[in-house]
PDB file of N, CA and C in Angstrom:
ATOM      1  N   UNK A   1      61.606 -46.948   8.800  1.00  0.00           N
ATOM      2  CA  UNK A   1      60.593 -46.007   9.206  1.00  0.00           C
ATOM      3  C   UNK A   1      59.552 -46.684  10.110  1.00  0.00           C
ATOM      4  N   UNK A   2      59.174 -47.594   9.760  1.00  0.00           N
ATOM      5  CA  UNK A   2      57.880 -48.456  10.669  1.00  0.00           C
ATOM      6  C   UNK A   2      58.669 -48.914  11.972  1.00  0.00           C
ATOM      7  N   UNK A   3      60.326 -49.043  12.406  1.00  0.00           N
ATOM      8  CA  UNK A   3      60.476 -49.124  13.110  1.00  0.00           C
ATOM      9  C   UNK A   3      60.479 -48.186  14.231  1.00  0.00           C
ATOM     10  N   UNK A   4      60.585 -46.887  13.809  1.00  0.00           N
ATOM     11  CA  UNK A   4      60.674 -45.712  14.097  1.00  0.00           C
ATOM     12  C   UNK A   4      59.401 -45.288  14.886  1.00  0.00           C
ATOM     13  N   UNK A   5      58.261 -45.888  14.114  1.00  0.00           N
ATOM     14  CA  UNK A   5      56.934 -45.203  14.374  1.00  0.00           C
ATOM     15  C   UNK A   5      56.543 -46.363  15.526  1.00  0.00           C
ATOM     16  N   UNK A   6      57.022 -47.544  15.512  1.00  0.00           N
ATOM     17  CA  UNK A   6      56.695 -48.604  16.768  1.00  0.00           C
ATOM     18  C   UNK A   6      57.485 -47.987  18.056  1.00  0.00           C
ATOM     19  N   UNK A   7      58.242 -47.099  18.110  1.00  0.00           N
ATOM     20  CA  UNK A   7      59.694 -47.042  18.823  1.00  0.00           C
ATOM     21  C   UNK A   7      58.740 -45.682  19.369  1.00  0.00           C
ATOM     22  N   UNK A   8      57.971 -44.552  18.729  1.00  0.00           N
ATOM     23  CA  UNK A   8      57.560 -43.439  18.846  1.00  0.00           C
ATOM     24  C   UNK A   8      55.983 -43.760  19.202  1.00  0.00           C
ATOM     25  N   UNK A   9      55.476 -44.631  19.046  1.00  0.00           N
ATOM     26  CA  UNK A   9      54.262 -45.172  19.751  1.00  0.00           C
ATOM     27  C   UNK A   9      54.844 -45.984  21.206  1.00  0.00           C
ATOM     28  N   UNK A  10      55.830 -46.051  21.366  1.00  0.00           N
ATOM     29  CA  UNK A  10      56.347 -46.499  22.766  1.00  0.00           C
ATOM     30  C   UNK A  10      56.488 -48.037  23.077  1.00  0.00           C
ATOM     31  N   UNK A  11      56.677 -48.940  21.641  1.00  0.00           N
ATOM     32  CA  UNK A  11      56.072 -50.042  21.277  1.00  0.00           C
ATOM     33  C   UNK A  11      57.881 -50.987  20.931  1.00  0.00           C
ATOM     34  N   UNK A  12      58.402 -51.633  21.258  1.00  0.00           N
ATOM     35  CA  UNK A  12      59.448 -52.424  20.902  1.00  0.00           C
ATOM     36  C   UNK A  12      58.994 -53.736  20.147  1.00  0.00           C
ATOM     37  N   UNK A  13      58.117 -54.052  19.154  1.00  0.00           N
ATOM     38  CA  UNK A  13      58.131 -54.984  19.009  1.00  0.00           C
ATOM     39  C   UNK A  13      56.988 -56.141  19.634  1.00  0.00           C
ATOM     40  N   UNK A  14      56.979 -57.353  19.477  1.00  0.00           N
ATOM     41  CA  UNK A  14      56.247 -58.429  20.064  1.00  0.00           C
ATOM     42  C   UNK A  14      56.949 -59.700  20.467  1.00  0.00           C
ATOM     43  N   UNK A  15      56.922 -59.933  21.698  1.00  0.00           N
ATOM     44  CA  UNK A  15      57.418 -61.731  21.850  1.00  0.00           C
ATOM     45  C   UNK A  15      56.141 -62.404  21.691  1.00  0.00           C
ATOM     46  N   UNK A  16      56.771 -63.602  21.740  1.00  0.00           N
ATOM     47  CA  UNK A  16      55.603 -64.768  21.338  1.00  0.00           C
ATOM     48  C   UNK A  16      55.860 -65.703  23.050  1.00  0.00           C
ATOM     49  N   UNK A  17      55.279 -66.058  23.478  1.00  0.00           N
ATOM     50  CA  UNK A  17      55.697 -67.270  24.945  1.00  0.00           C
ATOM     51  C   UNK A  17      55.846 -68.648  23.780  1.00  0.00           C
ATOM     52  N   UNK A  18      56.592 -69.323  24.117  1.00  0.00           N
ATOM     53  CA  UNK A  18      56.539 -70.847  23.002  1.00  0.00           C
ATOM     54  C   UNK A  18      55.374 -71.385  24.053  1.00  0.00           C
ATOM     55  N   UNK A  19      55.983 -71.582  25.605  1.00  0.00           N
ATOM     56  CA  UNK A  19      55.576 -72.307  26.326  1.00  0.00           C
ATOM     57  C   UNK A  19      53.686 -72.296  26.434  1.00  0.00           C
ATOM     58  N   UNK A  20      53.596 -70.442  26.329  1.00  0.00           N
ATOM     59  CA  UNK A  20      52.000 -70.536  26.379  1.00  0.00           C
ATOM     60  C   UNK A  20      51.146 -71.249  25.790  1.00  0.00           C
ATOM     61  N   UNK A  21      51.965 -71.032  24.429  1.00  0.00           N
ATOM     62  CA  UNK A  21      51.770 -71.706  23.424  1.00  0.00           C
ATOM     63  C   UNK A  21      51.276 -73.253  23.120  1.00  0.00           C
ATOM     64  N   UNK A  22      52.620 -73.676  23.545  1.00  0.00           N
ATOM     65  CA  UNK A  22      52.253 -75.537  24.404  1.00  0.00           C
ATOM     66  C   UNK A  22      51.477 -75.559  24.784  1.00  0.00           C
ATOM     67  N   UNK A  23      51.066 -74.756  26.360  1.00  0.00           N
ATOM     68  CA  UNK A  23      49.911 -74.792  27.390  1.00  0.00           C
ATOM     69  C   UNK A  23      48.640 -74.551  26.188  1.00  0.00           C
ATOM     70  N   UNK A  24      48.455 -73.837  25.376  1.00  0.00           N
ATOM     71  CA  UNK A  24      47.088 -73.675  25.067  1.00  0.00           C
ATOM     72  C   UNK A  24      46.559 -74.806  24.179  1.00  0.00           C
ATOM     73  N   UNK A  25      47.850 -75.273  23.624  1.00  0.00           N
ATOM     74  CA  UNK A  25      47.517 -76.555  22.474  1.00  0.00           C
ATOM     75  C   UNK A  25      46.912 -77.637  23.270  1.00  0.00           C
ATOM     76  N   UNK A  26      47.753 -77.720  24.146  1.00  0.00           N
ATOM     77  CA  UNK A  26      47.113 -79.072  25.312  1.00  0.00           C
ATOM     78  C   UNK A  26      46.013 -78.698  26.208  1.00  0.00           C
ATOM     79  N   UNK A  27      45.801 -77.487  26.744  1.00  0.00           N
ATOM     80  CA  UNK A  27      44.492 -77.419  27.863  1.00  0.00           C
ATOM     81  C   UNK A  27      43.271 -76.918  26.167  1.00  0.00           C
ATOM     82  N   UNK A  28      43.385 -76.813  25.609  1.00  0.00           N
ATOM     83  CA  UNK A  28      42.391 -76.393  24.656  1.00  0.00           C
ATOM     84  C   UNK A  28      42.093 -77.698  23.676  1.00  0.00           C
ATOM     85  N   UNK A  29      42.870 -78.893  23.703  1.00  0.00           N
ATOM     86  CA  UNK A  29      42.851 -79.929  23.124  1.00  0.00           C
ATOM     87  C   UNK A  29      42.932 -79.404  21.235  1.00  0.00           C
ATOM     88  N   UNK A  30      43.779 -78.281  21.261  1.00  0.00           N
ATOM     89  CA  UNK A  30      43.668 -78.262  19.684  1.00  0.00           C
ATOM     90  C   UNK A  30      44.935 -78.709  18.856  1.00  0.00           C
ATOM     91  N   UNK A  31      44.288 -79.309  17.746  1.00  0.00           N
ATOM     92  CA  UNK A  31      45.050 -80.148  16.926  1.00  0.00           C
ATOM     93  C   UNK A  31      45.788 -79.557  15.397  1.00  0.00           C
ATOM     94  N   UNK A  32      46.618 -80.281  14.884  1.00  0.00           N
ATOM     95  CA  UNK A  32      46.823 -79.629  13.607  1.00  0.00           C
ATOM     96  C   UNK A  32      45.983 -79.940  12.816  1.00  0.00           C
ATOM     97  N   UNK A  33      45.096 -80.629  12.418  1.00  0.00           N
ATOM     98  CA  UNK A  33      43.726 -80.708  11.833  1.00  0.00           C
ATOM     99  C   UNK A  33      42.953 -79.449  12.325  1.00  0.00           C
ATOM    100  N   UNK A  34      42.960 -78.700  13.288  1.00  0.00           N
ATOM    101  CA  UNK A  34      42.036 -77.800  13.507  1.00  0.00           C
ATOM    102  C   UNK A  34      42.407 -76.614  12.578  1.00  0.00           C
ATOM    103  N   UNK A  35      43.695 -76.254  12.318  1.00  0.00           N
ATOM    104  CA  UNK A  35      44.483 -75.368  12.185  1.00  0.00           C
ATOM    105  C   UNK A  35      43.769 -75.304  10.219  1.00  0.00           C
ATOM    106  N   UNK A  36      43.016 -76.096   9.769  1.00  0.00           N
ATOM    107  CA  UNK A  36      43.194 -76.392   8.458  1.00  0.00           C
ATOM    108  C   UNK A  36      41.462 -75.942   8.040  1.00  0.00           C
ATOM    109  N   UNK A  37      40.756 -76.053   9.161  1.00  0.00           N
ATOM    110  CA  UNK A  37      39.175 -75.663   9.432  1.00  0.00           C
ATOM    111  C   UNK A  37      39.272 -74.127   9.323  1.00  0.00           C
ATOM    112  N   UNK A  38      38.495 -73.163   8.473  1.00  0.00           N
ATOM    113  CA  UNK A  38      39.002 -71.750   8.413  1.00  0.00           C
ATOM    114  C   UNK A  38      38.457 -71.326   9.971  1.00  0.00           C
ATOM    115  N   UNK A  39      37.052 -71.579  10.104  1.00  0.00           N
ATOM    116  CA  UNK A  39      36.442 -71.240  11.577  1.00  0.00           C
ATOM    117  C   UNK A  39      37.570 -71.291  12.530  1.00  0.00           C
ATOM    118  N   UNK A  40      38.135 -72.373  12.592  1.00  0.00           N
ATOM    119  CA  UNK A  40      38.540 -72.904  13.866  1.00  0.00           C
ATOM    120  C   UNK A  40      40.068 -72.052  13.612  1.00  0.00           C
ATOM    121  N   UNK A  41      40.630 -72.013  12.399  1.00  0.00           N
ATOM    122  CA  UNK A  41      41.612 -71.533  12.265  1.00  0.00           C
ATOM    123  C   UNK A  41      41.894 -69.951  13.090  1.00  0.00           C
ATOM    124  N   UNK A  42      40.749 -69.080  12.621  1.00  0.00           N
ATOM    125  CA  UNK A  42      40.570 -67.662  13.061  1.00  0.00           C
ATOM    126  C   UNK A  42      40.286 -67.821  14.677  1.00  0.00           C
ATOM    127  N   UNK A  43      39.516 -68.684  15.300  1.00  0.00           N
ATOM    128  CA  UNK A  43      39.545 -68.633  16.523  1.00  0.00           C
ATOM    129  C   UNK A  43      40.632 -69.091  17.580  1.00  0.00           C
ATOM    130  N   UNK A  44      41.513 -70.159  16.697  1.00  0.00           N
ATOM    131  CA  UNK A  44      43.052 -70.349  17.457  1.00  0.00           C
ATOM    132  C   UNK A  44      43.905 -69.285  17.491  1.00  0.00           C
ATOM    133  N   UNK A  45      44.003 -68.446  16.109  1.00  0.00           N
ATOM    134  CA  UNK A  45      45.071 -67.579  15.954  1.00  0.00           C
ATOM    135  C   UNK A  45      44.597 -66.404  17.116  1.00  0.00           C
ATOM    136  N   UNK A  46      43.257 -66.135  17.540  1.00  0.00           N
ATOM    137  CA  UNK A  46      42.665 -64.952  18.572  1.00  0.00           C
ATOM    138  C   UNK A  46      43.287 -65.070  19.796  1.00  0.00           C
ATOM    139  N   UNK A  47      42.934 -66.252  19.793  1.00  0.00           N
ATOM    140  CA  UNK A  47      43.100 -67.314  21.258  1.00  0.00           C
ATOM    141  C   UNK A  47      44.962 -67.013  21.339  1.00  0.00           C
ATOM    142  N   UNK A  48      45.349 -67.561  20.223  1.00  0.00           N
ATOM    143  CA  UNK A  48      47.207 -67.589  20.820  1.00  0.00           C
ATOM    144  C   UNK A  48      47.910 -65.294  20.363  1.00  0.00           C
ATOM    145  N   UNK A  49      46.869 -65.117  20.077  1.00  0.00           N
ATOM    146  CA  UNK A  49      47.202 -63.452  19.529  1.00  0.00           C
ATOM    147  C   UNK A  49      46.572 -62.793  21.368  1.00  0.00           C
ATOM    148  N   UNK A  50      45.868 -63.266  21.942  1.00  0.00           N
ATOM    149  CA  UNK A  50      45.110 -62.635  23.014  1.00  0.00           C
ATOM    150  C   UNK A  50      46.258 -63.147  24.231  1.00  0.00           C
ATOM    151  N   UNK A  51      46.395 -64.604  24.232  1.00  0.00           N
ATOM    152  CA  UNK A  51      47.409 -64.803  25.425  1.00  0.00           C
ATOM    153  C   UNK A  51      48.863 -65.013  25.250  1.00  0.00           C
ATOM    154  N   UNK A  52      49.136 -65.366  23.929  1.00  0.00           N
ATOM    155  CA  UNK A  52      50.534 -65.323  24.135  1.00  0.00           C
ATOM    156  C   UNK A  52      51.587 -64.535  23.185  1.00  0.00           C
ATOM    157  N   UNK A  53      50.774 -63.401  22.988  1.00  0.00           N
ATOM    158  CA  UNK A  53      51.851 -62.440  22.370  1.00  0.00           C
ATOM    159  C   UNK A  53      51.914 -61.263  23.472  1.00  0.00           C
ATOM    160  N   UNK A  54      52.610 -60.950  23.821  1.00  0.00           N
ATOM    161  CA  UNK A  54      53.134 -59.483  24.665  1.00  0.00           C
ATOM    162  C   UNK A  54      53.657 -58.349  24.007  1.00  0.00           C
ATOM    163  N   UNK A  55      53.383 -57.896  23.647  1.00  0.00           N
ATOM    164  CA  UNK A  55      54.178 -55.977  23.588  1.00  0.00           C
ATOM    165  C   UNK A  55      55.037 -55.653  24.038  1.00  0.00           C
ATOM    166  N   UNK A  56      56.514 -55.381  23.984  1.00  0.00           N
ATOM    167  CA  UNK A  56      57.290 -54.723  24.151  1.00  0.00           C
ATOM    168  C   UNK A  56      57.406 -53.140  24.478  1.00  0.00           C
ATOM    169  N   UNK A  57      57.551 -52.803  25.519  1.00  0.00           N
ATOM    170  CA  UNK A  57      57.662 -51.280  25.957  1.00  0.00           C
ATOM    171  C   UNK A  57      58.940 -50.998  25.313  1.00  0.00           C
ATOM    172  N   UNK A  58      59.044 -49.597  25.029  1.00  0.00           N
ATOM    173  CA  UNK A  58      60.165 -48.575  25.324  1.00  0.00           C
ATOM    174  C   UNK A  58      60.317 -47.982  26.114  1.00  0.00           C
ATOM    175  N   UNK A  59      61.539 -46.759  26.778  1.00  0.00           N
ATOM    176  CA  UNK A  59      61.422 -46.176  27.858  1.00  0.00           C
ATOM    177  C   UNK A  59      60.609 -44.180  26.606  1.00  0.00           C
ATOM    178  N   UNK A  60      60.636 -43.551  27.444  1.00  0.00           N
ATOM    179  CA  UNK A  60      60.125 -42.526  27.271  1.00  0.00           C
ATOM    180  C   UNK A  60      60.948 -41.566  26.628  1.00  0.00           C
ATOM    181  N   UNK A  61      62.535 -41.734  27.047  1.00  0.00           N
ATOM    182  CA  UNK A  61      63.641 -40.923  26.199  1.00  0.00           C
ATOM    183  C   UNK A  61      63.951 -41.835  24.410  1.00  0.00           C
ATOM    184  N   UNK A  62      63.363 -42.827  24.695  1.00  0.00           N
ATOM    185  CA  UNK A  62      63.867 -43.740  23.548  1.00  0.00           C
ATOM    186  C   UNK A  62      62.312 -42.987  22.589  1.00  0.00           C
ATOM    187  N   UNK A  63      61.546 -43.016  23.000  1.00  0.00           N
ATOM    188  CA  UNK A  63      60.177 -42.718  22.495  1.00  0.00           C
ATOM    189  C   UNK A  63      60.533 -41.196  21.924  1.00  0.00           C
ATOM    190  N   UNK A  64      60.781 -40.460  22.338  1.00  0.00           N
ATOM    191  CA  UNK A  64      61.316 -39.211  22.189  1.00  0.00           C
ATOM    192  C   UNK A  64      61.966 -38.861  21.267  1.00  0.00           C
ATOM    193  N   UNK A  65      63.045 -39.454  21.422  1.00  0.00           N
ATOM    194  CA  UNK A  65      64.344 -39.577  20.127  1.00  0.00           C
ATOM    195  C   UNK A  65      63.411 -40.441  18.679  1.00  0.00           C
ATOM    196  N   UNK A  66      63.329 -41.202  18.700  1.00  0.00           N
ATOM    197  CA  UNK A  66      61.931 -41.571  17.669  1.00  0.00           C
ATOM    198  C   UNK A  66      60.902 -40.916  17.464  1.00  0.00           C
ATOM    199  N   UNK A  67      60.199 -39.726  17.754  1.00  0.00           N
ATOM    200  CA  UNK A  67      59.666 -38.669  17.253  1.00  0.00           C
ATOM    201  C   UNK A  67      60.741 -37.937  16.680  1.00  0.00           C
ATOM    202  N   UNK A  68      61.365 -37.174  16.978  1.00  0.00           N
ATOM    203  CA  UNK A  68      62.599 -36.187  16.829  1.00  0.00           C
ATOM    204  C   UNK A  68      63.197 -36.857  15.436  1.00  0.00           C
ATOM    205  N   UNK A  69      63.642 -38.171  15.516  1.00  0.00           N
ATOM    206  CA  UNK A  69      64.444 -38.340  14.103  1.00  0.00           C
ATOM    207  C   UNK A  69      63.326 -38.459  13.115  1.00  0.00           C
ATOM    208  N   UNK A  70      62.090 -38.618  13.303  1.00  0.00           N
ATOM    209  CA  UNK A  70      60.492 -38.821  12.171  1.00  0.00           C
ATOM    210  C   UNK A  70      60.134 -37.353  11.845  1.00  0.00           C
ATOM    211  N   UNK A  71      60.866 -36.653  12.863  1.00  0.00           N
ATOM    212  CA  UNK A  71      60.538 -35.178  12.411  1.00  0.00           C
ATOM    213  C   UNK A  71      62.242 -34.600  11.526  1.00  0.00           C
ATOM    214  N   UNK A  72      62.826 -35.167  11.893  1.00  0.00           N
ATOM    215  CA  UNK A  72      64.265 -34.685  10.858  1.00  0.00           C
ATOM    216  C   UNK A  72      64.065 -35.291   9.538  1.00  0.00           C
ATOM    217  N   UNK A  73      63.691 -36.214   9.281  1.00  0.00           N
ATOM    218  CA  UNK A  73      63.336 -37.116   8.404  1.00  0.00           C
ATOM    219  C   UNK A  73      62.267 -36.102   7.449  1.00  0.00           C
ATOM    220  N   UNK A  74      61.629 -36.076   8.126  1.00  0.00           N
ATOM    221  CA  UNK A  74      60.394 -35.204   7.323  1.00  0.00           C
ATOM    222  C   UNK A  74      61.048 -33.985   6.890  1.00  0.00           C
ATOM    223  N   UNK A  75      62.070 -33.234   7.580  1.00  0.00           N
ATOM    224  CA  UNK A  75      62.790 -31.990   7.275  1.00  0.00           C
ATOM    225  C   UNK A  75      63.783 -31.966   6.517  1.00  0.00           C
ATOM    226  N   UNK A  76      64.457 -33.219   6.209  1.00  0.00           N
ATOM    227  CA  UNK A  76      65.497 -33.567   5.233  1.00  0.00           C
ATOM    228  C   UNK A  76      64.556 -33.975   3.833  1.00  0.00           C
ATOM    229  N   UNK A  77      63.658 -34.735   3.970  1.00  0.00           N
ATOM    230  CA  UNK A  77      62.713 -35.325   2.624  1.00  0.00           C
ATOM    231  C   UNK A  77      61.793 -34.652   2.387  1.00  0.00           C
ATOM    232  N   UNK A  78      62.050 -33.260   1.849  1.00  0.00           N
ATOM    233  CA  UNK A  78      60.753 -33.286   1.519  1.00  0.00           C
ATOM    234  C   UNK A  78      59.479 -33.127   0.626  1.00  0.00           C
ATOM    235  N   UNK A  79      60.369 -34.182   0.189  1.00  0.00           N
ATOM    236  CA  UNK A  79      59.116 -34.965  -1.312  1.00  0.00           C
ATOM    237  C   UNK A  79      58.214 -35.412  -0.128  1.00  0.00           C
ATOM    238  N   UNK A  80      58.742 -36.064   0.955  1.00  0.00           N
ATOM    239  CA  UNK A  80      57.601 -36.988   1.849  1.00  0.00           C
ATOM    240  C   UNK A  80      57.301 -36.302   3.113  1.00  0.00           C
ATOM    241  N   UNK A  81      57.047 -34.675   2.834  1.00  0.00           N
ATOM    242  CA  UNK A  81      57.092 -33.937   3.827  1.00  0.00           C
ATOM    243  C   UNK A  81      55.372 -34.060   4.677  1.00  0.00           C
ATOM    244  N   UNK A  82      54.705 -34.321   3.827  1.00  0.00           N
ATOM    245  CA  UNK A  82      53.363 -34.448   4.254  1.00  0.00           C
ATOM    246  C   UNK A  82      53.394 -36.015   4.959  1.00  0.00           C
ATOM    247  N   UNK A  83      53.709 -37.065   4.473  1.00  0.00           N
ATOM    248  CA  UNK A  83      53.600 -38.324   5.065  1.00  0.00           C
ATOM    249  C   UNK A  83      54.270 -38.177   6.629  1.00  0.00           C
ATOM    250  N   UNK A  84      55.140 -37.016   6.968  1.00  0.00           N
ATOM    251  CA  UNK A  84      55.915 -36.916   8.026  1.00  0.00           C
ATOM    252  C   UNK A  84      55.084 -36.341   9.000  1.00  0.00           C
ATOM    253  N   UNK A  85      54.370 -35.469   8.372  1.00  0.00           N
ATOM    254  CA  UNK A  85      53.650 -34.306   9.056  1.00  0.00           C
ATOM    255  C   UNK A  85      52.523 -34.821  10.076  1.00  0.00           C
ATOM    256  N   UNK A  86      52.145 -36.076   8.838  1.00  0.00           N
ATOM    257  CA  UNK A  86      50.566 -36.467   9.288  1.00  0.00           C
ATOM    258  C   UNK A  86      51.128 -37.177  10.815  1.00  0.00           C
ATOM    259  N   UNK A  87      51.941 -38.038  10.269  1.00  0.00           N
ATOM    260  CA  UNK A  87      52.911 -39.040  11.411  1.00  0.00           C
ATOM    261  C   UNK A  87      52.736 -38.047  12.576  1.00  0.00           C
ATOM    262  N   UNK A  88      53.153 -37.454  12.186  1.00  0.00           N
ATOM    263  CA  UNK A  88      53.634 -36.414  13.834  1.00  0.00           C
ATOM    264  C   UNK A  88      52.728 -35.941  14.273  1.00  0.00           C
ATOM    265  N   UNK A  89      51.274 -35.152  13.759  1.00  0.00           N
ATOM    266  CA  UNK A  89      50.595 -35.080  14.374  1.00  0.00           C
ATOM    267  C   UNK A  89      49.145 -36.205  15.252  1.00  0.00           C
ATOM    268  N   UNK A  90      49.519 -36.887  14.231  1.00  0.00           N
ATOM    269  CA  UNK A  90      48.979 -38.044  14.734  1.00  0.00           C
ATOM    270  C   UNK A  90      49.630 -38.779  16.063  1.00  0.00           C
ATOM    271  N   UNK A  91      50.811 -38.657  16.384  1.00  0.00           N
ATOM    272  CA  UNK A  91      51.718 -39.201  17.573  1.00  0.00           C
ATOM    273  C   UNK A  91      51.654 -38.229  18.206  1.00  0.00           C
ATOM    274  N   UNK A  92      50.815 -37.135  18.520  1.00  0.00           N
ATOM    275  CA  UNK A  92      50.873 -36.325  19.071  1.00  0.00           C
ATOM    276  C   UNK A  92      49.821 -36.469  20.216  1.00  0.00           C
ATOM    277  N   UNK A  93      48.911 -37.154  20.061  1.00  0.00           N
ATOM    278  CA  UNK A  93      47.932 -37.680  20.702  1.00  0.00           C
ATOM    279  C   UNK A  93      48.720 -38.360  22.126  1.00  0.00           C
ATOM    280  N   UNK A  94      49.912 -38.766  21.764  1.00  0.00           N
ATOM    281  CA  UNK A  94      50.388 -39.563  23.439  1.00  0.00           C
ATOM    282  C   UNK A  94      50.862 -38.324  24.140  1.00  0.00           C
ATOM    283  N   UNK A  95      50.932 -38.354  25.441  1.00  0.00           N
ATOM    284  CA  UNK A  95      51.149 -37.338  26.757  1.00  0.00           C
ATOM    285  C   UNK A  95      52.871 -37.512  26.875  1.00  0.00           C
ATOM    286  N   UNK A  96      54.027 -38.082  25.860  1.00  0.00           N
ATOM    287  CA  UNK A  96      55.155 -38.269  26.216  1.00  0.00           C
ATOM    288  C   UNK A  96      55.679 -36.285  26.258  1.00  0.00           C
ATOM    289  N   UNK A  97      55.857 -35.450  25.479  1.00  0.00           N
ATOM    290  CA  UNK A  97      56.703 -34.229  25.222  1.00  0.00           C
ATOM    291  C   UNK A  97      55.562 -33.453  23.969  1.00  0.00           C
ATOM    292  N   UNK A  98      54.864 -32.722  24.896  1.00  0.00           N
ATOM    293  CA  UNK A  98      54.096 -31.801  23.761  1.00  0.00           C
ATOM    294  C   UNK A  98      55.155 -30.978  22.862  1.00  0.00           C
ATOM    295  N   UNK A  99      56.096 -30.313  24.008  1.00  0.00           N
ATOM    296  CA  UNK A  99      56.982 -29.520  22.961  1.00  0.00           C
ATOM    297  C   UNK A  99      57.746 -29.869  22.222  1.00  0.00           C
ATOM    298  N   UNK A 100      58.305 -31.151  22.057  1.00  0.00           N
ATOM    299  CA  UNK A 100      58.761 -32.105  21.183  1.00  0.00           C
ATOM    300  C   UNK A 100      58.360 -31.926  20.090  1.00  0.00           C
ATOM    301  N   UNK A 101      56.665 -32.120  20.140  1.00  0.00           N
ATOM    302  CA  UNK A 101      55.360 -32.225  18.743  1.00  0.00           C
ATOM    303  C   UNK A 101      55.544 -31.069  18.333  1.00  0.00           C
ATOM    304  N   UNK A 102      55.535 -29.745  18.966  1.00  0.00           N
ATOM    305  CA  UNK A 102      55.071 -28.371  18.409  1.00  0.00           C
ATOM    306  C   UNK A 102      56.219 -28.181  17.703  1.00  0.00           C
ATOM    307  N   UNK A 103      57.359 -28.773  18.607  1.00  0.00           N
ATOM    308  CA  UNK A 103      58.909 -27.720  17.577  1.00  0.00           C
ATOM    309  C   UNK A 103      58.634 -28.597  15.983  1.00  0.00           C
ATOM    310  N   UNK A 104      58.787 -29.723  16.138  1.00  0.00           N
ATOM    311  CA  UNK A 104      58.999 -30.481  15.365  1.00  0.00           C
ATOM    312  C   UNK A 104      57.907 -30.126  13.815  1.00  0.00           C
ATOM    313  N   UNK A 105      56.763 -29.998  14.476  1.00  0.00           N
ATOM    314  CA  UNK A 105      55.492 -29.573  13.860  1.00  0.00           C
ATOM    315  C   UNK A 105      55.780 -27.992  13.146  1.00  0.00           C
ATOM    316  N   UNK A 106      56.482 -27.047  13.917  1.00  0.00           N
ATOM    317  CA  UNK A 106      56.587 -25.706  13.516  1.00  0.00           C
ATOM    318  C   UNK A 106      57.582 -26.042  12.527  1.00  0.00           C
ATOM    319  N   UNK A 107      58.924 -26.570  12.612  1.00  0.00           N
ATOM    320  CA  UNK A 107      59.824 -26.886  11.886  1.00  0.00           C
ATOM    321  C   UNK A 107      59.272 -27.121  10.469  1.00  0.00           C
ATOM    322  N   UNK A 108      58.345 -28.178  10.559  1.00  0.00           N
ATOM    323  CA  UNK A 108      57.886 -28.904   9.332  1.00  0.00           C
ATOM    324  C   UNK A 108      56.798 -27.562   8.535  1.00  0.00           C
TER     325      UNK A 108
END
């Protein structure tokens, strides 16, 4: 399901760069002793969370089909018909297929 909802937020996931990674240890002079300082700890992890993680896109039909099966899902279960509902209207907020949201939404 959480993959579903990364896939329907238009989201594939995260890479990491190793290399940025390298680069920031050495132009930032930080050490594994730093890593052990809580301060310093929270400000490395910002530092390597700000430059060297990237976001993964989806395309817009993939985004689509990941609403659509979060809304079958919700229409097959529904003990967890409300947890589906909220989902969907809440993903409704992106500009991908309003009528996507409404069928799916009327359905439910």
């Amino acid at each position: 399901m959480v993959s579903l909802v990364e896939k329907a937020n238009g989201r594939n996931g995260n890479e990491i760069s190793e290399e940025v990674v390298k680069k920031i240890f050495e132009i930032e002079k930080v050490s594994k002793l730093d890593l052990l300082h809580n301060q310093n700890y929270f400000a490395i992890k910002q530092l390597l969370q700000n430059l060297s993680i990237f976001a993964m896109p989806v395309g817009s039909g993939y985004q689509i089909f990941a609403i659509q099966a979060i809304g079958e899902l919700g229409i097959q279960h529904s003990i967890s018909k409300g947890i589906y509902l909220g989902l969907l209207k809440e993903l409704k907020r992106s500009e991908i297929s309003e009528t996507v949201w409404d069928e799916l939404i009327t359905k439910l």
